[in-house]
Protein backbone atom coordinates (compact mmCIF):
# COMPACT_ATOMS: atom_id res chain seq x y z
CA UNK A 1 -12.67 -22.98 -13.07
CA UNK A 2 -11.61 -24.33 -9.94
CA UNK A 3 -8.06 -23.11 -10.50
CA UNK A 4 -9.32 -19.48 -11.29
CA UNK A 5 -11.19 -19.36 -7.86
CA UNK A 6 -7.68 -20.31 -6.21
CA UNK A 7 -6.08 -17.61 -7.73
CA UNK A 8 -9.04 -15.21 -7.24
CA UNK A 9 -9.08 -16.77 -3.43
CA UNK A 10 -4.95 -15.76 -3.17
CA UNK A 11 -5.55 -12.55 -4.62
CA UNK A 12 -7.94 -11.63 -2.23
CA UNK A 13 -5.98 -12.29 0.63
CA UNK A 14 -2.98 -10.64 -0.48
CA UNK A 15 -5.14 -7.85 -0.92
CA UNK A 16 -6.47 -7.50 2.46
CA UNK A 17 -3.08 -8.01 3.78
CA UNK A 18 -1.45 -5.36 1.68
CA UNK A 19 -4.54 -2.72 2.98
CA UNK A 20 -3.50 -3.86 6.62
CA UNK A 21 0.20 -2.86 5.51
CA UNK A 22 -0.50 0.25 4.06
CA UNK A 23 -2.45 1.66 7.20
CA UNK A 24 0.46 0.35 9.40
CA UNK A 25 3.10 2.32 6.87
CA UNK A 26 0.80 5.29 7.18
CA UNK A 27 0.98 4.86 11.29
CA UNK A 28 4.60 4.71 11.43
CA UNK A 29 4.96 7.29 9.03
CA UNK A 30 4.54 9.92 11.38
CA UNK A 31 6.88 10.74 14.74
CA UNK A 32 5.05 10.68 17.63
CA UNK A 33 2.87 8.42 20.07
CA UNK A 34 0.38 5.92 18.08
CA UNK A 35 -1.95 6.41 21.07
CA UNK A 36 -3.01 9.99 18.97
CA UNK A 37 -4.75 7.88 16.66
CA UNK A 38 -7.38 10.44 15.70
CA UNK A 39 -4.59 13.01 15.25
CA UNK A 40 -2.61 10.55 12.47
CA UNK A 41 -6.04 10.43 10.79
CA UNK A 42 -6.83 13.86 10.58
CA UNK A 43 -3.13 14.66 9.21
CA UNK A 44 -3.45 12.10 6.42
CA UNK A 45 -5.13 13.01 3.42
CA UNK A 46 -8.45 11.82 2.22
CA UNK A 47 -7.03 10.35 -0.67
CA UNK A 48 -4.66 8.11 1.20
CA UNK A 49 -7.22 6.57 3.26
CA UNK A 50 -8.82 5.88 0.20
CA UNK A 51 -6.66 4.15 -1.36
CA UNK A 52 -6.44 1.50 1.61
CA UNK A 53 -9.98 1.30 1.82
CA UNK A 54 -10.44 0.35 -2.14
CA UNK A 55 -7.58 -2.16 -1.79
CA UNK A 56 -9.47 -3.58 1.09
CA UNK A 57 -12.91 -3.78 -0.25
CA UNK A 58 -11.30 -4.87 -3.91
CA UNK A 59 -9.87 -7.54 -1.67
CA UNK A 60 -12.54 -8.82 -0.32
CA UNK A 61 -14.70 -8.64 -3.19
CA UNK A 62 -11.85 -10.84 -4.94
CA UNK A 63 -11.54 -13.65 -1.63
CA UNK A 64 -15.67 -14.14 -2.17
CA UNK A 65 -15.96 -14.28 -5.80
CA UNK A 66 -12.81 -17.05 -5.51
CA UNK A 67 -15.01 -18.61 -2.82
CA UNK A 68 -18.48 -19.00 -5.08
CA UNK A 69 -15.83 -19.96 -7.76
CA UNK A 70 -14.34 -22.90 -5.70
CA UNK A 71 -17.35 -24.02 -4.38
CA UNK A 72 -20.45 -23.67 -6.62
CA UNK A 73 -18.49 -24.49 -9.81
CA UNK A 74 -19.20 -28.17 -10.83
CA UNK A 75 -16.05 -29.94 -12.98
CA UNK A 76 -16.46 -32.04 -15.69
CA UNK A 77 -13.99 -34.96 -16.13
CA UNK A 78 -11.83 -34.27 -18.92
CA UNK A 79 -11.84 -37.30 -21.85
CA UNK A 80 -14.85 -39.32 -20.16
């Protein structure tokens, strides 16, 4: 079980990251000065900003559940 909260524990980061990445692709999607942040938001769709907020949240949700995984799971010793 440990092994399943690594991977759940990777997963989660790579999430997050990836949500961070999509925002930036969103920002530099556009021509024009990144200081007009409010502007870039109000062009995107709703949809979009979706999206980067599930991946985020789906993240995160992954990174903790790897945590309690890693942490609170007791291993047995195999052929004792």
């Amino acid at each position: 079980m440990k092994g399943l909260g690594l991977v759940l524990i990777l997963s989660g980061t790579i999430l997050m990251a990836l949500s961070g990445l999509e925002k930036v692709l969103i920002f530099s999607s556009f021509n024009g000065s990144v200081n007009e942040m409010q502007a870039i938001v109000d062009l995107t769709p709703s949809y979009i900003w979706s999206i980067t907020k599930y991946t985020f949240w789906f993240g995160v949700t992954s990174f903790i559940m790897g945590l309690l995984l890693f942490f609170l799971v007791k291993t047995t010793k195999p052929f004792s």
